[in-house]
PDB file of N, CA and C in Angstrom:
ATOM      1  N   UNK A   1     136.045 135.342 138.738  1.00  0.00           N
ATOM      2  CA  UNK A   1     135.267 134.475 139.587  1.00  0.00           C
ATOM      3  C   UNK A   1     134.736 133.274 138.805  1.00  0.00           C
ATOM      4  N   UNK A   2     133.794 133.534 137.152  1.00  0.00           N
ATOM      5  CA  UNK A   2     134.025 132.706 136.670  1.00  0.00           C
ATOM      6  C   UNK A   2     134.807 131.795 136.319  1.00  0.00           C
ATOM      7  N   UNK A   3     135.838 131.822 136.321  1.00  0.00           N
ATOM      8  CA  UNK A   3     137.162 131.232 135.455  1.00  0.00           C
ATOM      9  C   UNK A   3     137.744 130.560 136.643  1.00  0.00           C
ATOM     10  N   UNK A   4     137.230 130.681 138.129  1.00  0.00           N
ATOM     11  CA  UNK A   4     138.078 129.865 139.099  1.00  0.00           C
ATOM     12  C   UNK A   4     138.017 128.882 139.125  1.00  0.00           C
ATOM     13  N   UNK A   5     139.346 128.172 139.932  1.00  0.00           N
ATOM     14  CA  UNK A   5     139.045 126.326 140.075  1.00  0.00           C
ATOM     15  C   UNK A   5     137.856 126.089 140.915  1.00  0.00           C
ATOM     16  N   UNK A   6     137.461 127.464 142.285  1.00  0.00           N
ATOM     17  CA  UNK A   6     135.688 126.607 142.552  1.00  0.00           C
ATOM     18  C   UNK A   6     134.897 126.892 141.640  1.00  0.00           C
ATOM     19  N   UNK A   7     134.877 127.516 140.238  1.00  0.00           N
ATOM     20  CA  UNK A   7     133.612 127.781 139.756  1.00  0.00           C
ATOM     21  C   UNK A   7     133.793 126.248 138.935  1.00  0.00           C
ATOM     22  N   UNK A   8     134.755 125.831 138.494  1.00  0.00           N
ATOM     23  CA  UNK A   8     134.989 124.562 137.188  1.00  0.00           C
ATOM     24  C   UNK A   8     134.620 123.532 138.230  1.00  0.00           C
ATOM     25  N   UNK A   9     134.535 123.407 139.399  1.00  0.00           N
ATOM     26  CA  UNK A   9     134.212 122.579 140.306  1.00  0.00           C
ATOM     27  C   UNK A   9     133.015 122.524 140.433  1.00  0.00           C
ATOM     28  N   UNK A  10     132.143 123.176 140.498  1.00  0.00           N
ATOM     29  CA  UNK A  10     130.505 123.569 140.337  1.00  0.00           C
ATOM     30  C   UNK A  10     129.887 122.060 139.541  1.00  0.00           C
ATOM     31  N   UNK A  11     128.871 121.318 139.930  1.00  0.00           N
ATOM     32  CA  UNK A  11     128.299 120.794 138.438  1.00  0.00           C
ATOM     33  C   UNK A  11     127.511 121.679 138.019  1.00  0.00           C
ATOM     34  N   UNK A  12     127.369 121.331 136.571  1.00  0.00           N
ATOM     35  CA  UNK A  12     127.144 122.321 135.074  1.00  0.00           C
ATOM     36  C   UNK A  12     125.665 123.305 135.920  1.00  0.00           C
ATOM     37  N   UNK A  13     124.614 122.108 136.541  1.00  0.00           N
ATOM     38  CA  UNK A  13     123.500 122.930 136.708  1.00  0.00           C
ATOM     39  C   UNK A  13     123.480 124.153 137.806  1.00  0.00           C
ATOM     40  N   UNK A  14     124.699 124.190 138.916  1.00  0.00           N
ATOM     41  CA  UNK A  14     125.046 124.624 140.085  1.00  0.00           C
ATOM     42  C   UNK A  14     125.685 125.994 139.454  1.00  0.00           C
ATOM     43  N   UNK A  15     126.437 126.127 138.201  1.00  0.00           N
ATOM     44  CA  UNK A  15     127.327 126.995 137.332  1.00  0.00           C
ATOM     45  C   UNK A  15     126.401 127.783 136.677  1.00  0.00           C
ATOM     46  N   UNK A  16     125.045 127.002 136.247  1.00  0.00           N
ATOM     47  CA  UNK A  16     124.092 127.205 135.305  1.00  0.00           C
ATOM     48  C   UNK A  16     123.174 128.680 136.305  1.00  0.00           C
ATOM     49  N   UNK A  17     122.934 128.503 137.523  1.00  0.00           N
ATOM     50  CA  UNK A  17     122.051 128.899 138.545  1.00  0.00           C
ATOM     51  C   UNK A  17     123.086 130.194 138.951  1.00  0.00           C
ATOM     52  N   UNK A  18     124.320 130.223 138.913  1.00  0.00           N
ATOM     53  CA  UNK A  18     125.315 130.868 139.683  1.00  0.00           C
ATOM     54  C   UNK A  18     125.386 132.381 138.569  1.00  0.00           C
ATOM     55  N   UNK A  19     125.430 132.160 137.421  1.00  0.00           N
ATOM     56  CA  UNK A  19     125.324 132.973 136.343  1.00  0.00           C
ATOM     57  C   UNK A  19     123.758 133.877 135.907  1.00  0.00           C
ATOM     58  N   UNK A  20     123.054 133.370 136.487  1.00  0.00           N
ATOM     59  CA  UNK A  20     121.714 133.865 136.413  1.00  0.00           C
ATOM     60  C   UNK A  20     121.440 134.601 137.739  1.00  0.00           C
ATOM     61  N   UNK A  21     121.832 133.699 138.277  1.00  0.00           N
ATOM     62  CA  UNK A  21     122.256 135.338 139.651  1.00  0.00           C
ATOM     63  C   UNK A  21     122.726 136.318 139.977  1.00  0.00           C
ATOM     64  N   UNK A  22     124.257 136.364 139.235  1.00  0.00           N
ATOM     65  CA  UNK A  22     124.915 137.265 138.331  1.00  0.00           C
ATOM     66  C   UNK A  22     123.845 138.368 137.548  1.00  0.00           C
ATOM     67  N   UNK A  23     123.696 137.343 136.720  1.00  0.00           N
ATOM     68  CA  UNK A  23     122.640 138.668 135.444  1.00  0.00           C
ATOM     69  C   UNK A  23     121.493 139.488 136.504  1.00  0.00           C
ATOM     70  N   UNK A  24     120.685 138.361 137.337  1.00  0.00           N
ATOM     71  CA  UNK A  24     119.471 139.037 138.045  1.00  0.00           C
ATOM     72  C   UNK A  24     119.900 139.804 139.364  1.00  0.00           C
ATOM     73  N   UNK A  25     121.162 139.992 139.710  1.00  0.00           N
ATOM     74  CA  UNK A  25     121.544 140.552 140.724  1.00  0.00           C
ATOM     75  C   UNK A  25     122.300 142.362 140.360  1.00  0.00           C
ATOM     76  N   UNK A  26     122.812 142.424 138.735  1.00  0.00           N
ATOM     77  CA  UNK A  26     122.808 143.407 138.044  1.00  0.00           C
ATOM     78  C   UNK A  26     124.030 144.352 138.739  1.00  0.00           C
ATOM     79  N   UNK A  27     125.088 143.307 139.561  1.00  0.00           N
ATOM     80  CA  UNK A  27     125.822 144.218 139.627  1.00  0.00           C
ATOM     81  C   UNK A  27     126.230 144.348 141.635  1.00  0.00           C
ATOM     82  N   UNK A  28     124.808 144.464 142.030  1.00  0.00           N
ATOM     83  CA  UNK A  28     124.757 144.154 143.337  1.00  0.00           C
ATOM     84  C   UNK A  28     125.192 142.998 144.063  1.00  0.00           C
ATOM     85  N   UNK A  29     125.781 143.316 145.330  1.00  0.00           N
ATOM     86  CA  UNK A  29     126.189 142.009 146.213  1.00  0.00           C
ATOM     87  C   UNK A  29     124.895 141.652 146.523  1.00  0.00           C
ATOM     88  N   UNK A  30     123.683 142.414 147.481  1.00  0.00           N
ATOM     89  CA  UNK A  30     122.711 141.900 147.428  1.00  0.00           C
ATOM     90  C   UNK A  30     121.575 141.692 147.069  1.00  0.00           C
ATOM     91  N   UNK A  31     120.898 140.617 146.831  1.00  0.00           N
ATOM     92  CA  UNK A  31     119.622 140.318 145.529  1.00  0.00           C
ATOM     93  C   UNK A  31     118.629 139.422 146.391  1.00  0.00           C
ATOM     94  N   UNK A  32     117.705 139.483 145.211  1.00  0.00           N
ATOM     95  CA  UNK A  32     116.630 138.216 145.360  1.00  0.00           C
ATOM     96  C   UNK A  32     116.513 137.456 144.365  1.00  0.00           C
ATOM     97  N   UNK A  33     116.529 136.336 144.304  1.00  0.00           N
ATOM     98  CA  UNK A  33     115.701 135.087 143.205  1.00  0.00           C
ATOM     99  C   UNK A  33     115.172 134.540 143.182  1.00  0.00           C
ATOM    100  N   UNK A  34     113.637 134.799 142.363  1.00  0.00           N
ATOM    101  CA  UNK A  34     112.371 134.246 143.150  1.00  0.00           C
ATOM    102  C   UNK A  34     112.192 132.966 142.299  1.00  0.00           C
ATOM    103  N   UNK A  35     111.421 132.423 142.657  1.00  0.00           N
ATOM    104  CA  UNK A  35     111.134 131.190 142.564  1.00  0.00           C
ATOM    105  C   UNK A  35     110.734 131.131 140.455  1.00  0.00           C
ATOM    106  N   UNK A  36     110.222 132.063 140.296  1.00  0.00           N
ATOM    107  CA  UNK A  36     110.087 132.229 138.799  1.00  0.00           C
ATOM    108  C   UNK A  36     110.783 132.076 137.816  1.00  0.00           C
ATOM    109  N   UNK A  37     111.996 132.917 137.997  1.00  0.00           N
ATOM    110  CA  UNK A  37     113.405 132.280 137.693  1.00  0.00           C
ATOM    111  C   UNK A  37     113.872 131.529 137.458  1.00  0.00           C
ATOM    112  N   UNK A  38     113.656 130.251 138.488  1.00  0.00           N
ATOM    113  CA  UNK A  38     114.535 129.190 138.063  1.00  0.00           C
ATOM    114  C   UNK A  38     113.767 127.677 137.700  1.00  0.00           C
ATOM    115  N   UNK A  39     112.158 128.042 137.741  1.00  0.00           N
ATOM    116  CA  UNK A  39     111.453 127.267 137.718  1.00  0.00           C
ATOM    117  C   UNK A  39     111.320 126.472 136.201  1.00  0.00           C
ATOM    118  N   UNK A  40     111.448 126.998 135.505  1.00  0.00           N
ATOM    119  CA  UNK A  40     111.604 126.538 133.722  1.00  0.00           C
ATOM    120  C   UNK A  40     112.746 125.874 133.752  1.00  0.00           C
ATOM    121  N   UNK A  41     113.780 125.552 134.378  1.00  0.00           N
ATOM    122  CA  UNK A  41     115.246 125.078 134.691  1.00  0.00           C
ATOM    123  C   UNK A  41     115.021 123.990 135.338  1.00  0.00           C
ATOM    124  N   UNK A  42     114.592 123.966 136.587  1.00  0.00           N
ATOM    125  CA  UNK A  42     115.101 122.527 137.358  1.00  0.00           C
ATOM    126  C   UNK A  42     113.501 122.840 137.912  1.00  0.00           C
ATOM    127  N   UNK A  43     113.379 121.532 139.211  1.00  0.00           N
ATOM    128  CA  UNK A  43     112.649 121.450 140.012  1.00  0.00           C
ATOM    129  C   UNK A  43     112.846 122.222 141.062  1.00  0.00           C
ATOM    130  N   UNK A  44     111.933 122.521 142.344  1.00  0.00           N
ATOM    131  CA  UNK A  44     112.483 123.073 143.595  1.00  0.00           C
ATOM    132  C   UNK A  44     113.584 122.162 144.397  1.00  0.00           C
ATOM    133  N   UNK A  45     113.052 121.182 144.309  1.00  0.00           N
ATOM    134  CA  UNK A  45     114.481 120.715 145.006  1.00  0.00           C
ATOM    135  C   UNK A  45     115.559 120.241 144.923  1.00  0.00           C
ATOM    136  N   UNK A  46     115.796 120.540 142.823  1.00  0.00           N
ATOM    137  CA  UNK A  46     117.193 120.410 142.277  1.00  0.00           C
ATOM    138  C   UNK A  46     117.471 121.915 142.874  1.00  0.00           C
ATOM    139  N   UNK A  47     116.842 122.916 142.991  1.00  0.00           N
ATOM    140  CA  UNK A  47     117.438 123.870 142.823  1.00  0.00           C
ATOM    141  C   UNK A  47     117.976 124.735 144.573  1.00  0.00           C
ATOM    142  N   UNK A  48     116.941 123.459 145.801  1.00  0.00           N
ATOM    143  CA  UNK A  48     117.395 124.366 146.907  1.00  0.00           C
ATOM    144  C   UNK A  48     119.069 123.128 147.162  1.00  0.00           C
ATOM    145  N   UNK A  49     119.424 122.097 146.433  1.00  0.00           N
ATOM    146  CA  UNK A  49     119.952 121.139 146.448  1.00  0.00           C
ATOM    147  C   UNK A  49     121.724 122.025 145.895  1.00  0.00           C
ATOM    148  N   UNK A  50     121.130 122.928 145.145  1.00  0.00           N
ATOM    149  CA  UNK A  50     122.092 123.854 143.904  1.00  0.00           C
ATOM    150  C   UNK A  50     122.496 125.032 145.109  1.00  0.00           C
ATOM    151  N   UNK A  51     121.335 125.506 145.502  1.00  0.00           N
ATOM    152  CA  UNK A  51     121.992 126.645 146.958  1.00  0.00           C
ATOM    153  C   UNK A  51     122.843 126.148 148.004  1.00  0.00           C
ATOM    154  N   UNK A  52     122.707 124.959 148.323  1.00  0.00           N
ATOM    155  CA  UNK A  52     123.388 124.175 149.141  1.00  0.00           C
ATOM    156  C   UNK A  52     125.086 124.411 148.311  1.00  0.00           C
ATOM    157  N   UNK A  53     125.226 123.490 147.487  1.00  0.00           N
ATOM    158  CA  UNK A  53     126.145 123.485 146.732  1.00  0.00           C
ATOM    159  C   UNK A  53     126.599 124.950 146.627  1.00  0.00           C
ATOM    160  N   UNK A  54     126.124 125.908 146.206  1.00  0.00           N
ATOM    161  CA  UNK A  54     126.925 127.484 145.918  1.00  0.00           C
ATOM    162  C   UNK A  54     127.465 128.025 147.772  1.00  0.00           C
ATOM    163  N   UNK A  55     126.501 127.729 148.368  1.00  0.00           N
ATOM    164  CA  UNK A  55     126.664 128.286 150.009  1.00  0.00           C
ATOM    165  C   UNK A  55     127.862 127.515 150.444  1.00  0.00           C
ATOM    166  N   UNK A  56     127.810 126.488 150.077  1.00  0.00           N
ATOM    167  CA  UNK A  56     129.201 125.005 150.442  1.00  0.00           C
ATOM    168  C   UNK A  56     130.702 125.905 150.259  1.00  0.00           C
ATOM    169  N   UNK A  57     130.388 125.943 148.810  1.00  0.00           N
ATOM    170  CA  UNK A  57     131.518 126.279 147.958  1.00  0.00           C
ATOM    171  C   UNK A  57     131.391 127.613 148.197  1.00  0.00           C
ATOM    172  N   UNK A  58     130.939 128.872 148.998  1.00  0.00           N
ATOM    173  CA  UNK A  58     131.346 130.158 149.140  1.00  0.00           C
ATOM    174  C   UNK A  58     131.206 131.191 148.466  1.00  0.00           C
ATOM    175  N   UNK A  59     130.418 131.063 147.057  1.00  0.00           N
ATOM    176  CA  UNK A  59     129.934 131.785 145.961  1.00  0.00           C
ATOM    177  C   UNK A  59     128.741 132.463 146.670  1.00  0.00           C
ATOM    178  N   UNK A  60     127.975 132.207 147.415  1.00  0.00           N
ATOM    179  CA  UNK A  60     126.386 133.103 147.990  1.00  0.00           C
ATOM    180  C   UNK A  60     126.340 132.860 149.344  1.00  0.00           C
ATOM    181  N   UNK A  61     125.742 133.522 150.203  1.00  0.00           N
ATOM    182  CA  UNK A  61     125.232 133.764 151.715  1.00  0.00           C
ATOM    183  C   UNK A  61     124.159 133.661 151.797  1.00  0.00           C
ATOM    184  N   UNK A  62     122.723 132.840 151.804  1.00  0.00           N
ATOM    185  CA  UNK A  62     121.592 133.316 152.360  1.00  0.00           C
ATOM    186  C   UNK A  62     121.749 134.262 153.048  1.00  0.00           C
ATOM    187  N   UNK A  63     120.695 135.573 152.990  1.00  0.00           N
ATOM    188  CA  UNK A  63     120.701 136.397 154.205  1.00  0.00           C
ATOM    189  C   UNK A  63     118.920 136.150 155.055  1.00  0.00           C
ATOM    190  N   UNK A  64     118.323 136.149 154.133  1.00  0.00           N
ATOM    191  CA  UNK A  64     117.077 135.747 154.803  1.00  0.00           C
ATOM    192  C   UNK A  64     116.043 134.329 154.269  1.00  0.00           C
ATOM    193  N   UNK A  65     115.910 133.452 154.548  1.00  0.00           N
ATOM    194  CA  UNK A  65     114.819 132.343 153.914  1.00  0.00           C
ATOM    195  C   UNK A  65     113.262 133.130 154.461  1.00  0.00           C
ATOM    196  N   UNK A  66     112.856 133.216 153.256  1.00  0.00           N
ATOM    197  CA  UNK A  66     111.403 133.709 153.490  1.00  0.00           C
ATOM    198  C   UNK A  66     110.493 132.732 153.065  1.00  0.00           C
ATOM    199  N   UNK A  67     110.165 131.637 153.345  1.00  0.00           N
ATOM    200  CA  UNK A  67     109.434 130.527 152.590  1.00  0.00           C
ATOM    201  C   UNK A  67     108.304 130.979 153.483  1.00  0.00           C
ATOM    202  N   UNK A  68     107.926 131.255 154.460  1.00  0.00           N
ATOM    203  CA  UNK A  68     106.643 131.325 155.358  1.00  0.00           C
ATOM    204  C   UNK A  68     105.883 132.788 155.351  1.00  0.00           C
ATOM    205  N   UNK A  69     107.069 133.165 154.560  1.00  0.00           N
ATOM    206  CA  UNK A  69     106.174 134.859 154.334  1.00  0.00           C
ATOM    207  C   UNK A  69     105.959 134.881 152.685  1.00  0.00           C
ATOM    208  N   UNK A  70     106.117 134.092 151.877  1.00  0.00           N
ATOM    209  CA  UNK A  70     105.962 134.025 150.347  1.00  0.00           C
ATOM    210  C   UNK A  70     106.203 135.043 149.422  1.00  0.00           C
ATOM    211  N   UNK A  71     107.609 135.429 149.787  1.00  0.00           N
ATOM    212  CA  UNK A  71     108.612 136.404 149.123  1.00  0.00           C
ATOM    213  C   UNK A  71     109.697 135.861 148.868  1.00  0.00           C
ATOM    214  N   UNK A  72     110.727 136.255 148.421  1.00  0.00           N
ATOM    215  CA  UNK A  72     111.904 135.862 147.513  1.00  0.00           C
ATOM    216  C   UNK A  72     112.762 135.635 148.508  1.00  0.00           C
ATOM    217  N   UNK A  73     113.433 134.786 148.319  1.00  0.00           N
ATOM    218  CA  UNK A  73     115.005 134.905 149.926  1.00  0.00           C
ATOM    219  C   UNK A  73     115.759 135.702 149.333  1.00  0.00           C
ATOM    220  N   UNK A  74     116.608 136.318 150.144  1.00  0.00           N
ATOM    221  CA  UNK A  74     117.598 137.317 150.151  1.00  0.00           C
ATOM    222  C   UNK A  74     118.730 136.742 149.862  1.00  0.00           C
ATOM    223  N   UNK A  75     119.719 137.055 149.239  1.00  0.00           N
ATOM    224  CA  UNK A  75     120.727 136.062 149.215  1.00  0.00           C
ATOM    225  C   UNK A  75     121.780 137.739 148.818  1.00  0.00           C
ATOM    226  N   UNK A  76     123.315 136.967 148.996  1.00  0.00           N
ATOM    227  CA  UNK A  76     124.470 137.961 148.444  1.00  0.00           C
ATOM    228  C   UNK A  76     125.625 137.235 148.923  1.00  0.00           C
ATOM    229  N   UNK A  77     126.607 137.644 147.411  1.00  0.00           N
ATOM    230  CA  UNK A  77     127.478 137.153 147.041  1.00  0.00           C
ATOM    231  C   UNK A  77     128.543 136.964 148.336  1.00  0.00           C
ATOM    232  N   UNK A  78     129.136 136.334 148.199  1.00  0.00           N
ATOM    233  CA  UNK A  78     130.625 135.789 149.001  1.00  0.00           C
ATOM    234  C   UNK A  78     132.097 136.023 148.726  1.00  0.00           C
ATOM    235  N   UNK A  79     132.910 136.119 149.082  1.00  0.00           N
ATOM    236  CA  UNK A  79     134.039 135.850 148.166  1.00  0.00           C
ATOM    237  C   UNK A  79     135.038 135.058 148.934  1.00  0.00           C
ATOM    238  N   UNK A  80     134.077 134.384 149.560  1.00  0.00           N
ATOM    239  CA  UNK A  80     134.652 132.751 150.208  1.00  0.00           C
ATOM    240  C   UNK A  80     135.331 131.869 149.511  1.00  0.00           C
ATOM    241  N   UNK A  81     134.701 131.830 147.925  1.00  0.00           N
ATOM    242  CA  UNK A  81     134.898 131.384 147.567  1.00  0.00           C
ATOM    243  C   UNK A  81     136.347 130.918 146.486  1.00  0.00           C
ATOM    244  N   UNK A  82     137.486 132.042 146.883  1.00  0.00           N
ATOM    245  CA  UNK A  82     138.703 132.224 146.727  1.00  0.00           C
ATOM    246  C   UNK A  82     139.363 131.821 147.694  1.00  0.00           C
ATOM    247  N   UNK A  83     138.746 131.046 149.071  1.00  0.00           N
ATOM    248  CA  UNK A  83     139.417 130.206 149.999  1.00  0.00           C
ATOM    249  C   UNK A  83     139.392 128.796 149.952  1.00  0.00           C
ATOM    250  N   UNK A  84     138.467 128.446 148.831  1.00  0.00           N
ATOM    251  CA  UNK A  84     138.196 127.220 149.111  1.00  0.00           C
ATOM    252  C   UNK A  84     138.972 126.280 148.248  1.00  0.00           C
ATOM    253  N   UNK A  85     139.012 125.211 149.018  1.00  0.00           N
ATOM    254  CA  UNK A  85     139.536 123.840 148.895  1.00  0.00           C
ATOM    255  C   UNK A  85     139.297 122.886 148.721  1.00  0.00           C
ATOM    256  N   UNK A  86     138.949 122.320 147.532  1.00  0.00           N
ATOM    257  CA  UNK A  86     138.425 120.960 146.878  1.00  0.00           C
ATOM    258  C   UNK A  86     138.652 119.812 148.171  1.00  0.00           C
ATOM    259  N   UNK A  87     137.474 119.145 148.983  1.00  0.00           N
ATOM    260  CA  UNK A  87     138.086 118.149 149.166  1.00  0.00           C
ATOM    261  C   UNK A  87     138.371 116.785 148.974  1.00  0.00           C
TER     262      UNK A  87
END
């Protein structure tokens, strides 16, 4: 999954975020990544800018946005992302 033409397509910080989800997801399709995480890394809105980008490209699913209940969103992996097509 790493090594695909959508992952080399990723920019670096989108690749950077995708791998740490990996590690904090431990194996599981589905996880959380809270805001703690990625906060030493980018801003919030490099980083909901970066979910966009992974959801685009087929690498993650939101399953739940919890911004109004102040818990972690739900998210899990895809494997959309072996369909996709540079355009």
């Amino acid at each position: 999954m790493l090594c695909s033409a959508a992952a080399r397509g990723l920019s670096p910080s989108a690749f950077k975020i995708l791998v740490y989800m990996k590690i904090e997801a431990g194996g599981k399709k589905n996880f959380q990544f809270p805001c703690h995480k990625f906060i030493d890394f980018m801003s919030k809105p490099t980083f909901y800018k970066i979910l966009k980008e992974l959801e685009e490209v087929g690498f993650i699913d939101i399953i739940s946005r919890n911004k109004n209940l102040r818990i972690p969103n739900e998210y899990s992996f895809s494997s959309r992302w072996q369909n996709y097509k540079k355009p």
